[in-house]
N, C-alpha and C. Protein backbone atom coordinates (compact mmCIF):
# COMPACT_ATOMS: atom_id res chain seq x y z
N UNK A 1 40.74 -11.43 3.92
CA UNK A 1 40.25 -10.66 2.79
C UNK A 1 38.94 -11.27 2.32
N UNK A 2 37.85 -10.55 2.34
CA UNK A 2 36.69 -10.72 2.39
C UNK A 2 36.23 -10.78 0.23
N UNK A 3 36.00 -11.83 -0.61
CA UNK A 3 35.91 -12.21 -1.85
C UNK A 3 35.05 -11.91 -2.39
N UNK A 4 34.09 -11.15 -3.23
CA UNK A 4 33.08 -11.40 -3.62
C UNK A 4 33.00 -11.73 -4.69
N UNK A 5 31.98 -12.56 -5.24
CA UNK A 5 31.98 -13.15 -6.76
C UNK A 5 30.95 -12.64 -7.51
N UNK A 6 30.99 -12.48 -8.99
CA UNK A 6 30.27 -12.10 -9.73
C UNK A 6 28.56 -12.17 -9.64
N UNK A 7 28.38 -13.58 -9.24
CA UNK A 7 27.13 -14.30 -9.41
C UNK A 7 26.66 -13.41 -7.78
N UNK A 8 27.10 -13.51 -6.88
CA UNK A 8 26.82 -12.47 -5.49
C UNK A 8 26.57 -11.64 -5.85
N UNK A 9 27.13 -10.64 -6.87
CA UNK A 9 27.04 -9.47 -7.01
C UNK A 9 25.79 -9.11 -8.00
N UNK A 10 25.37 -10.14 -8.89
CA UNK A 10 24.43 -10.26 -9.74
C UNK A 10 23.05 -10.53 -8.83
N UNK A 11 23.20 -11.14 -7.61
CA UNK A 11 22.25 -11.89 -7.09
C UNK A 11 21.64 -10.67 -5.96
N UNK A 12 23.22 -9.63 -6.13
CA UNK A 12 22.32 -8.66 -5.03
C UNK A 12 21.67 -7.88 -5.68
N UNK A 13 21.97 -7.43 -6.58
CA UNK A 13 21.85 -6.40 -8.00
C UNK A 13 19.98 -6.76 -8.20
N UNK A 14 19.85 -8.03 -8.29
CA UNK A 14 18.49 -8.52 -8.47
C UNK A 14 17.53 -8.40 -7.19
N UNK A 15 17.68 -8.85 -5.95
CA UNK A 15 17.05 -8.54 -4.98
C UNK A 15 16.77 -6.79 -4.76
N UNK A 16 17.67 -6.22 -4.86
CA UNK A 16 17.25 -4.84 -4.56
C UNK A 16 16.47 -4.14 -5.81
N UNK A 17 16.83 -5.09 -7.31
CA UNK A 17 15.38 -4.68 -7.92
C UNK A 17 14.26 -4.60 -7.87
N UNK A 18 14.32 -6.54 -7.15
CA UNK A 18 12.82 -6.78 -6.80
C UNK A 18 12.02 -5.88 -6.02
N UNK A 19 12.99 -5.89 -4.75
CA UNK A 19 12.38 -4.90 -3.62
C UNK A 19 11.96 -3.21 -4.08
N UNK A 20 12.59 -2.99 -5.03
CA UNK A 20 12.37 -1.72 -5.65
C UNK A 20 11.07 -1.72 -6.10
N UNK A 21 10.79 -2.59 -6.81
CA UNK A 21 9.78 -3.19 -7.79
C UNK A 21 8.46 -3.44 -6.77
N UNK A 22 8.76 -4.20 -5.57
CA UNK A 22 7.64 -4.30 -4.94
C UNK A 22 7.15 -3.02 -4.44
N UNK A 23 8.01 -2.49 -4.09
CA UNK A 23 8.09 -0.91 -3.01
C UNK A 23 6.99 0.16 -4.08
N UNK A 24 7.54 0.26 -5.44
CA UNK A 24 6.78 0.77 -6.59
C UNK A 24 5.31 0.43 -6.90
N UNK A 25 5.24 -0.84 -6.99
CA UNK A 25 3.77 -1.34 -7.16
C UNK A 25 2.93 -1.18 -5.81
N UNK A 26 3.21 -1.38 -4.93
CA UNK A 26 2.71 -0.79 -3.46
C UNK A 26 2.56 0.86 -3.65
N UNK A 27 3.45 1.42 -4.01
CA UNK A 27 3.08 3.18 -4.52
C UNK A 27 1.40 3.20 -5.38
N UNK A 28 2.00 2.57 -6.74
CA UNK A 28 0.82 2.70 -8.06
C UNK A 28 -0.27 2.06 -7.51
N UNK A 29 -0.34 0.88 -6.72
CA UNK A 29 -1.35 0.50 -6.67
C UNK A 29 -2.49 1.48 -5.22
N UNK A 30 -1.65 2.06 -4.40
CA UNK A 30 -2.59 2.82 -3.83
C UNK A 30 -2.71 3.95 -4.29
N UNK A 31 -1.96 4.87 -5.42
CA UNK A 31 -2.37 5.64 -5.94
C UNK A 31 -3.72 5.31 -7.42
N UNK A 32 -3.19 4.22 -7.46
CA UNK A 32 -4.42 3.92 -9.04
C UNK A 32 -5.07 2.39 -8.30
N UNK A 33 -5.78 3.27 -7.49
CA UNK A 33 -6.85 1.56 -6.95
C UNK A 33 -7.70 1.10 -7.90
N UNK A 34 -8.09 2.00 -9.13
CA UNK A 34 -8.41 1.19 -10.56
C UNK A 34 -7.62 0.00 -10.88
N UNK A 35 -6.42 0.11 -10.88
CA UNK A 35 -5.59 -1.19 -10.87
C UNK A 35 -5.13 -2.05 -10.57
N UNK A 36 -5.30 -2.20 -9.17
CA UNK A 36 -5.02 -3.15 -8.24
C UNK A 36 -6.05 -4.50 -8.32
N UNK A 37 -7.50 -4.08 -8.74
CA UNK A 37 -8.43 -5.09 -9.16
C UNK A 37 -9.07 -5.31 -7.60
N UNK A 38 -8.84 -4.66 -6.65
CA UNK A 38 -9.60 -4.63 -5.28
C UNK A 38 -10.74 -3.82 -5.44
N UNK A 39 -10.95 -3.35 -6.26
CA UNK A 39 -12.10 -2.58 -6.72
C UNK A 39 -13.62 -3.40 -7.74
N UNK A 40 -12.49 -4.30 -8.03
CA UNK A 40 -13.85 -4.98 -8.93
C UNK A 40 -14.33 -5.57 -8.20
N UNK A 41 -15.50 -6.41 -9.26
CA UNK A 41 -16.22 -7.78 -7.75
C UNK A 41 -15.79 -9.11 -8.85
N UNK A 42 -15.95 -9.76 -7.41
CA UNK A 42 -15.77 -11.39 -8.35
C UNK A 42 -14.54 -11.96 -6.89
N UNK A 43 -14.63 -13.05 -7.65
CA UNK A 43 -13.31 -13.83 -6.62
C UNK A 43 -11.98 -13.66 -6.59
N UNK A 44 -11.20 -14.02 -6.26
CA UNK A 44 -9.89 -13.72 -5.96
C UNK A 44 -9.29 -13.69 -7.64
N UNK A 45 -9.88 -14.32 -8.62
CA UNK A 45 -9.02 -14.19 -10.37
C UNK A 45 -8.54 -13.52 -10.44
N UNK A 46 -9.82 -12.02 -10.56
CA UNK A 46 -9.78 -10.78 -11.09
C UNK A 46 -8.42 -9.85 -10.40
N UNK A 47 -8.80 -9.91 -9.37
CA UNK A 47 -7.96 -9.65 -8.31
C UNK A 47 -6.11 -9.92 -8.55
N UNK A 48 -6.17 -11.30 -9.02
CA UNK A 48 -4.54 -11.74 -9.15
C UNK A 48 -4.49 -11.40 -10.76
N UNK A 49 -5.04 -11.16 -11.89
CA UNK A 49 -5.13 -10.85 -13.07
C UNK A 49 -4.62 -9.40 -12.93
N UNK A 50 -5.14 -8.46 -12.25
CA UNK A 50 -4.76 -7.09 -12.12
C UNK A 50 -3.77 -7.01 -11.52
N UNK A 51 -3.48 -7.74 -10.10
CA UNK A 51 -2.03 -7.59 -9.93
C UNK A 51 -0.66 -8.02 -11.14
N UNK A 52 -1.41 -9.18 -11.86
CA UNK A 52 0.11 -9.13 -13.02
C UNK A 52 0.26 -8.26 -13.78
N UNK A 53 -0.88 -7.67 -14.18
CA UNK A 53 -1.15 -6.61 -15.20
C UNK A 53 -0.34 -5.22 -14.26
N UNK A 54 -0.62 -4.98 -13.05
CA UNK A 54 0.29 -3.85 -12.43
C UNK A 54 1.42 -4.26 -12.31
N UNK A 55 2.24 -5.33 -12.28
CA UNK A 55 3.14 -5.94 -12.15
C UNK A 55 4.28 -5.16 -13.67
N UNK A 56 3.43 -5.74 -14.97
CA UNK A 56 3.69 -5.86 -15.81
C UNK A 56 3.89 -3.97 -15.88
N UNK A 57 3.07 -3.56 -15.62
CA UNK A 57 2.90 -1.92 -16.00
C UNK A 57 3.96 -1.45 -15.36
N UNK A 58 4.49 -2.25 -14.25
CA UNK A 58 5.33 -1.56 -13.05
C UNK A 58 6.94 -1.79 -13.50
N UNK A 59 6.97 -3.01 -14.34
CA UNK A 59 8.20 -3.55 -14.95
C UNK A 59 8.69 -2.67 -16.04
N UNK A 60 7.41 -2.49 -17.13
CA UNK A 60 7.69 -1.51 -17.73
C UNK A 60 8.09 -0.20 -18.16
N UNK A 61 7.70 0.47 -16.69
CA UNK A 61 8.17 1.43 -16.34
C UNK A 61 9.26 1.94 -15.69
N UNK A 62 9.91 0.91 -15.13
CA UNK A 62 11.38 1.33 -14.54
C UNK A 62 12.08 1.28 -15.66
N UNK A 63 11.91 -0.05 -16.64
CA UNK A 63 12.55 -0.01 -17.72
C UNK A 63 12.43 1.50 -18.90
N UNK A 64 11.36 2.15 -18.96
CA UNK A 64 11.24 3.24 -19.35
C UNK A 64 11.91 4.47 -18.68
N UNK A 65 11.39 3.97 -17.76
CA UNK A 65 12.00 5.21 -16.61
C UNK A 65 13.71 5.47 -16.85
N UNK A 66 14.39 3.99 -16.33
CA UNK A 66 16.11 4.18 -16.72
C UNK A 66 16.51 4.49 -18.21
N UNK A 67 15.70 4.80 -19.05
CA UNK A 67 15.91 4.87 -20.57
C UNK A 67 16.39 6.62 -20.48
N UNK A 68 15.26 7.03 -19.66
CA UNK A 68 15.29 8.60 -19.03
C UNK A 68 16.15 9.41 -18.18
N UNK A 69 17.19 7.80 -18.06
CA UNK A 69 18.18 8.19 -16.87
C UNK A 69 17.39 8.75 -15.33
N UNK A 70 16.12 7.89 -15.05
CA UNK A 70 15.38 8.17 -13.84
C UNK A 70 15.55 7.02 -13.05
N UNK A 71 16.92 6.73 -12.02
CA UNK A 71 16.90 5.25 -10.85
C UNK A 71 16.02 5.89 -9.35
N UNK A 72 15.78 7.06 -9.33
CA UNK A 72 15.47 6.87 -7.73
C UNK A 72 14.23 6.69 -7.73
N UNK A 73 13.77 5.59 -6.85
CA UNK A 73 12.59 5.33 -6.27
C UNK A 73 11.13 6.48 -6.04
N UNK A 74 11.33 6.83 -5.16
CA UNK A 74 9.92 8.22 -5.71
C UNK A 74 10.17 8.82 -7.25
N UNK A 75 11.29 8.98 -7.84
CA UNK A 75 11.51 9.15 -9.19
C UNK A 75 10.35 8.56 -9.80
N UNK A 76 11.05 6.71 -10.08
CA UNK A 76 10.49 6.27 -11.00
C UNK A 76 9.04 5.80 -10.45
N UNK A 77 8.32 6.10 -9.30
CA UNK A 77 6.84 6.34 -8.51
C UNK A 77 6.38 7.05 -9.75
N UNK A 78 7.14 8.50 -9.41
CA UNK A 78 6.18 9.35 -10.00
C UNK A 78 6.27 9.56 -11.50
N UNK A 79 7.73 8.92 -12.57
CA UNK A 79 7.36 8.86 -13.91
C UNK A 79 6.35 8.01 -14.17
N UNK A 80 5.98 6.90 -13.22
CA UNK A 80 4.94 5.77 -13.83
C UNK A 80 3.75 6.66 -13.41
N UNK A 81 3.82 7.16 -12.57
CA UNK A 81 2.34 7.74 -12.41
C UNK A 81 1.99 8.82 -13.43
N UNK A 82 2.75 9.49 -13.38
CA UNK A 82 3.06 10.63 -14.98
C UNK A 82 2.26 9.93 -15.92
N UNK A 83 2.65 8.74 -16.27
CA UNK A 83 2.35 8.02 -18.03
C UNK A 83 1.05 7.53 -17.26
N UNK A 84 0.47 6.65 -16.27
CA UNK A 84 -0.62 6.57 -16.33
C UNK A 84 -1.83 7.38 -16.26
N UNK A 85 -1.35 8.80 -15.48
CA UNK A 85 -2.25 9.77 -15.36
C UNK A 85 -2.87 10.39 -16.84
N UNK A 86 -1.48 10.55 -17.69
CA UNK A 86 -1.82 10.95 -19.29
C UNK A 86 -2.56 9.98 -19.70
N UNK A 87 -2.73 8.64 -19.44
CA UNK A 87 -3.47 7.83 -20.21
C UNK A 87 -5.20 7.82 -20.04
N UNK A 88 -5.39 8.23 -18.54
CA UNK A 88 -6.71 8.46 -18.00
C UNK A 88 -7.22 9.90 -18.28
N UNK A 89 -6.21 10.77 -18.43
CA UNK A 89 -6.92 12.23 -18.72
C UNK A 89 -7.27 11.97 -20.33
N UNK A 90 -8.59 13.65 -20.01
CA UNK A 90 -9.12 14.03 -21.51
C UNK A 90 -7.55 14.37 -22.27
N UNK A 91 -7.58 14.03 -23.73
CA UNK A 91 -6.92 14.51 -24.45
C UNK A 91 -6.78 15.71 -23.95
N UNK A 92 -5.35 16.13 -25.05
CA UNK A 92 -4.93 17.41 -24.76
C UNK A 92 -3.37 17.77 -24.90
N UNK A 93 -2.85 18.57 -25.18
CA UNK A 93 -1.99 19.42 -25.39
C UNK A 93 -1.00 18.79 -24.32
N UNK A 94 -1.64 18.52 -23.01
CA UNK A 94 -0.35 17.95 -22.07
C UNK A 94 0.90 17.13 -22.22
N UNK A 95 0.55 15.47 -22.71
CA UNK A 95 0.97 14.95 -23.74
C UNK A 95 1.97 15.80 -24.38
N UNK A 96 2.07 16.25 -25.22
CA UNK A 96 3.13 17.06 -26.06
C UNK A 96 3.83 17.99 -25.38
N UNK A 97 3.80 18.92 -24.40
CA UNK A 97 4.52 19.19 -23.59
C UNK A 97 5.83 18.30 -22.80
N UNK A 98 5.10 17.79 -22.41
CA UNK A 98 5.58 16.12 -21.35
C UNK A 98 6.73 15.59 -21.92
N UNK A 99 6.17 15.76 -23.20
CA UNK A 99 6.91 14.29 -23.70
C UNK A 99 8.30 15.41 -24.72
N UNK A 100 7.72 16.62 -25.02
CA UNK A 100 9.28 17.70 -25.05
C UNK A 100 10.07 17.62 -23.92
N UNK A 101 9.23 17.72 -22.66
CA UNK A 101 10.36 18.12 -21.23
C UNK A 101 11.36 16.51 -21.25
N UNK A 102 10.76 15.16 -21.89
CA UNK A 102 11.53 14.57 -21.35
C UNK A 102 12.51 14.28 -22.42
N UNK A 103 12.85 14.54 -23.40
CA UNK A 103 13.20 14.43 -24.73
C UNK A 103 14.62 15.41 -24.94
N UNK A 104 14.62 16.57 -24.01
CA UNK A 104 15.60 17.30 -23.72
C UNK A 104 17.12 16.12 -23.39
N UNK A 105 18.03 16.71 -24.03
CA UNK A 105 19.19 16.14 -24.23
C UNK A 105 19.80 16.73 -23.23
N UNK A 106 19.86 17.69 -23.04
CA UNK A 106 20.77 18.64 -22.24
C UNK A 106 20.60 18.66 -20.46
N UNK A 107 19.61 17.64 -20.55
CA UNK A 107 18.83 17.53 -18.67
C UNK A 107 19.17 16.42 -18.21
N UNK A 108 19.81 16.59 -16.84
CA UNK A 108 19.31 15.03 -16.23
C UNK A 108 18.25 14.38 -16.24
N UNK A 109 17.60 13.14 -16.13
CA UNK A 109 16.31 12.77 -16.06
C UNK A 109 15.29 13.17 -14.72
N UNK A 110 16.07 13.15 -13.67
CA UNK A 110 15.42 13.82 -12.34
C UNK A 110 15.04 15.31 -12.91
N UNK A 111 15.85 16.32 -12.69
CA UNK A 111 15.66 17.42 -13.52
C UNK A 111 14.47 17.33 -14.38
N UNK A 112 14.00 16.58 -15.29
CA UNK A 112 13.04 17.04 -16.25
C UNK A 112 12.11 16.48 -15.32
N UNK A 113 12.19 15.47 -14.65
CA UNK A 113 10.93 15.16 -14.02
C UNK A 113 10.38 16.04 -12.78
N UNK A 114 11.34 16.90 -12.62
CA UNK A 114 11.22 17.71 -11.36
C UNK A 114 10.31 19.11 -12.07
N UNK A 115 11.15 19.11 -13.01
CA UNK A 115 10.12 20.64 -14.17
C UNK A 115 9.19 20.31 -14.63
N UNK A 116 8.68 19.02 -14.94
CA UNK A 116 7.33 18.91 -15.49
C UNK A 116 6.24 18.95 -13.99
N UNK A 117 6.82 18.33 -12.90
CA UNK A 117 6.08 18.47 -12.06
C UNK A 117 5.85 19.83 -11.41
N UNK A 118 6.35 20.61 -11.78
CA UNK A 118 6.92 21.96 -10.76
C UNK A 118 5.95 22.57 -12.00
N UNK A 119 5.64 22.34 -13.24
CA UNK A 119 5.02 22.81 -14.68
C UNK A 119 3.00 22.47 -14.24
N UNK A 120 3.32 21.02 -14.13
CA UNK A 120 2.07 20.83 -13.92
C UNK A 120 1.30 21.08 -12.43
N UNK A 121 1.91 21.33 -11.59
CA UNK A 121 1.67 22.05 -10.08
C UNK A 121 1.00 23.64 -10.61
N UNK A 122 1.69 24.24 -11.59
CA UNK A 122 1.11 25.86 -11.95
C UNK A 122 0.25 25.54 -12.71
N UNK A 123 0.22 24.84 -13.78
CA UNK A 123 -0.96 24.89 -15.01
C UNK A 123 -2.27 24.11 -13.88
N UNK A 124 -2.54 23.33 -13.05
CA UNK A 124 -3.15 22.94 -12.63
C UNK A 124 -4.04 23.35 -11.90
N UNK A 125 -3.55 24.58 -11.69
CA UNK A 125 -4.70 25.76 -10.61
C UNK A 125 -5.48 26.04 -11.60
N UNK A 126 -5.22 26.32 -12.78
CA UNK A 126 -6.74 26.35 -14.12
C UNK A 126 -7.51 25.64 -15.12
N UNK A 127 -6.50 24.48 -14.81
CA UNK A 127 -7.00 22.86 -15.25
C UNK A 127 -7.35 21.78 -14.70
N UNK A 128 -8.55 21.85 -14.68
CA UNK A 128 -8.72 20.44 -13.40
C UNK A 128 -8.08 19.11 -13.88
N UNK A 129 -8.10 18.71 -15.72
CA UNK A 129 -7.56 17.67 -16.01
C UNK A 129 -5.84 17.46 -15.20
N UNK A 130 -5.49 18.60 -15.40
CA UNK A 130 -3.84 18.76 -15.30
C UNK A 130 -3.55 18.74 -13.70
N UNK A 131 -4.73 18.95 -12.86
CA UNK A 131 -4.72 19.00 -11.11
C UNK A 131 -4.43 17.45 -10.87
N UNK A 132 -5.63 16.56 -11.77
CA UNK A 132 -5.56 15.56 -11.44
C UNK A 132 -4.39 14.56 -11.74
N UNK A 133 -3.33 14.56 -12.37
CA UNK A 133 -2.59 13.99 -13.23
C UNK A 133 -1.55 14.94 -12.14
N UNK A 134 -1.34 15.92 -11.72
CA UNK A 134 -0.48 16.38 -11.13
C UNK A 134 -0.66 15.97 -9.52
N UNK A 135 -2.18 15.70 -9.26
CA UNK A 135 -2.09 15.24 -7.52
C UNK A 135 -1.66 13.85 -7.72
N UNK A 136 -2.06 13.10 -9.15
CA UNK A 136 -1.30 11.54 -8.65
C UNK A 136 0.09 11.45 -8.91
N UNK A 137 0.65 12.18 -9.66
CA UNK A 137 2.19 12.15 -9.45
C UNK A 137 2.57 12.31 -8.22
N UNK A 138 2.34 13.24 -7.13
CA UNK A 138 2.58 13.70 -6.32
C UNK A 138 2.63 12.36 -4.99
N UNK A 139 1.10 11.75 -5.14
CA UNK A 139 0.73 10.89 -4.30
C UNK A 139 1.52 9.81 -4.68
N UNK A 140 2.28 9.29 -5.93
CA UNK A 140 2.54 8.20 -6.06
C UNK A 140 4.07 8.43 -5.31
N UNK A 141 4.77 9.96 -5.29
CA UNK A 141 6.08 10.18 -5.17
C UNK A 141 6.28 9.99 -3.27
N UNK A 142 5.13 10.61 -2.72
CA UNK A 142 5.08 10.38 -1.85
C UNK A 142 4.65 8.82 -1.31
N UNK A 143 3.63 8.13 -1.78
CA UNK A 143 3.95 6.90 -1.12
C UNK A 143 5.12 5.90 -1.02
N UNK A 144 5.99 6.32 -2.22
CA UNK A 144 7.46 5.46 -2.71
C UNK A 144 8.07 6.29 -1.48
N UNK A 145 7.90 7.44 -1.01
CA UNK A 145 9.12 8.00 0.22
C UNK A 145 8.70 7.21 1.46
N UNK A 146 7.50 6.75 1.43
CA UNK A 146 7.16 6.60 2.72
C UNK A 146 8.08 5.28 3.60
């Protein structure tokens, strides 16, 4: 009879975060090469400064993300890309939409994230702000599948 102990079970629980976690920041960072810091100039600092800072953005967001009831991987890709895309677009009305679809009580969290994207895929053929914020969701969901 094969035993497992708590602390095993804690210890796997953590590795497959990490790996989650790395798998994610490998998504954001080739979707937002603004953040990766391979874009600036200077020596290797800048460079490892932006990776903690995506690190940090990337931590934050799963933790946001499971608040939303969002665990799957291209999921929580594309909620982090969601919140960073709103942060780089012009103001606007989007924002408040967004943040109704996810606020719904009555939805799974996949579900709302699937309608805002399926929302911002249509509004986006007459909004270029809303194209752009909708192609990086897309790109971030797809690099987490890859």
């Amino acid at each position: 009879m094969l035993t497992i102990r708590e602390e095993q079970i804690e210890a796997f629980e953590r590795r497959m975060f990490d790996a989650t976690q790395e798998r994610v920041e490998r998504a954001i960072a080739a979707t937002f090469p603004e953040l990766s810091g391979k874009t600036t100039l200077g020596g290797p600092e800048p460079v490892r400064e932006a990776a903690l800072k995506l690190s940090a953005i990337v931590v934050r967001g799963i933790e946001s993300a499971v608040r939303f009831d969002i665990g799957d991987g291209p999921d929580i890709a594309a909620f982090i890309a969601l919140g960073l895309a709103l942060r780089v677009a012009p103001p606007g009305e989007a924002g408040d939409w967004i943040s109704d679809y996810l606020k719904r009580g009555d939805t799974a969290g996949p579900t709302k994230l699937r309608m805002i994207e399926a929302r911002l895929r249509a509004l986006a053929a007459d909004e270029k702000p809303l194209r752009a914020i909708a192609e990086r969701v897309a790109q971030a969901r797809e690099r987490m599948a890859e």
